[in-house]
Protein backbone atom coordinates (compact mmCIF):
# COMPACT_ATOMS: atom_id res chain seq x y z
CA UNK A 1 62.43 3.11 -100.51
CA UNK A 2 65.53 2.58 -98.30
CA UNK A 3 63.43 4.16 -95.17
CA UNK A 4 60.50 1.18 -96.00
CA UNK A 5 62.83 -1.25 -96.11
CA UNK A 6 64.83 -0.36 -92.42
CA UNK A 7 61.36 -0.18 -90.99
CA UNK A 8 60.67 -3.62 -91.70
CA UNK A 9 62.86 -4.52 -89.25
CA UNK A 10 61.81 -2.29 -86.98
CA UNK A 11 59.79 -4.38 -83.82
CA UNK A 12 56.92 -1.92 -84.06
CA UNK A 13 56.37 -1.39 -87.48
CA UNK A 14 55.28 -3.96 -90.04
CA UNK A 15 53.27 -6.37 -87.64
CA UNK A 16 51.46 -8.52 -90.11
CA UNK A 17 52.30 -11.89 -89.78
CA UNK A 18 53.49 -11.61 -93.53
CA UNK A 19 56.45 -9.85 -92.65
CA UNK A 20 57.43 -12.29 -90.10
CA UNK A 21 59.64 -14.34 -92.24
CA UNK A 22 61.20 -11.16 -93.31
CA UNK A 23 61.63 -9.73 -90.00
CA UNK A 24 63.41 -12.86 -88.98
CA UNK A 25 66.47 -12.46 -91.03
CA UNK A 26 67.63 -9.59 -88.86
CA UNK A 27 70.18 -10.62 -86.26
CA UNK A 28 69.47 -9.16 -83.38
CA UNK A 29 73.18 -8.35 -83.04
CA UNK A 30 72.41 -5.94 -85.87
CA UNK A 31 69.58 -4.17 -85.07
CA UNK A 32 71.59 -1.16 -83.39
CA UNK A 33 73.40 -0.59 -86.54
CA UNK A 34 70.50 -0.57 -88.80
CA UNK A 35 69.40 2.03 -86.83
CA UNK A 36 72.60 4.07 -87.00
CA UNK A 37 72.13 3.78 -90.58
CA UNK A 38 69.13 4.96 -90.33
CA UNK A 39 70.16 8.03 -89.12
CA UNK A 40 72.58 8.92 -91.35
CA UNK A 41 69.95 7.62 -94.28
CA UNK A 42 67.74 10.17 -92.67
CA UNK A 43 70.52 13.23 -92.55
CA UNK A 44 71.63 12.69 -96.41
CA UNK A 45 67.97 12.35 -97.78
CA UNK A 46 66.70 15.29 -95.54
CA UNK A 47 70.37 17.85 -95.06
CA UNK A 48 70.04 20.04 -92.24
CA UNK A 49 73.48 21.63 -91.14
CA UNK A 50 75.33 18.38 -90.65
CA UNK A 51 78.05 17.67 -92.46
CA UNK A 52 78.93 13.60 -92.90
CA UNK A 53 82.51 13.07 -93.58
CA UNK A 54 83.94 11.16 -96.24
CA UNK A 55 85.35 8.72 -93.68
CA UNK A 56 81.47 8.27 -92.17
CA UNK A 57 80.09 7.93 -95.53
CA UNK A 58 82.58 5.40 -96.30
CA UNK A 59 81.57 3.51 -93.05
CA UNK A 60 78.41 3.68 -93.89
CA UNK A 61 78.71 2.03 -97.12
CA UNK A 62 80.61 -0.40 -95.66
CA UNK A 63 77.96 -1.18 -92.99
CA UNK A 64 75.35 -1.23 -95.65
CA UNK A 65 77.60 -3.89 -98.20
CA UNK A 66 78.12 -5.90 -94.71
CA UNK A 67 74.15 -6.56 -94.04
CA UNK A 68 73.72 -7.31 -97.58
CA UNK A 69 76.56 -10.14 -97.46
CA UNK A 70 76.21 -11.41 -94.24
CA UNK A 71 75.40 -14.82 -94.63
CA UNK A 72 73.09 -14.97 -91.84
CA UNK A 73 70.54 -12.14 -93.61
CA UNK A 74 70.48 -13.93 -96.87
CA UNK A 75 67.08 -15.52 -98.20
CA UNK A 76 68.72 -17.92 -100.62
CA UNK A 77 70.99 -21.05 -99.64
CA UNK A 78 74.54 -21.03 -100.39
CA UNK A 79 74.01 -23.84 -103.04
CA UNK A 80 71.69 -21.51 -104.65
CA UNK A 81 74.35 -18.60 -104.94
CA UNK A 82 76.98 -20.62 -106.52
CA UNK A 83 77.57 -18.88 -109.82
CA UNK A 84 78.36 -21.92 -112.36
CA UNK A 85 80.51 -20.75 -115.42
């Protein structure tokens, strides 16, 4: 779940030393906006009587597709990525 997967990041969740590699990944620069998303992860799975704009949902997807490109939160080298045709 999407909600597992934030809280690995999270400092106080997910303390085995297994998760340290993991955990790692994480920029620290990022950690604000993962909560952010968070929130708004929250608010769409659970709706109470907010209402999340198009333009926030778009910026939220756009957040998401940025942690999942950024270079720095990748487990695999760039060598390894190279898609040979």
């Amino acid at each position: 779940m999407l909600g597992q997967l934030i809280q690995i990041f999270d400092k106080n969740e997910y303390k085995d030393e297994k998760y340290g590699k993991i955990k790692q990944l994480m920029p620290e620069r990022h950690r604000p906006l993962v909560q952010l998303l968070n929130e708004y992860r929250i608010v769409s799975a659970h709706p109470k009587e907010i209402k999340i704009t198009p333009q926030i949902a778009e910026c939220i997807l756009n957040l998401s597709f940025a942690f999942l490109t950024d270079p720095e939160t990748c487990l695999y080298d760039e060598d390894y990525l190279k898609c040979e045709t």
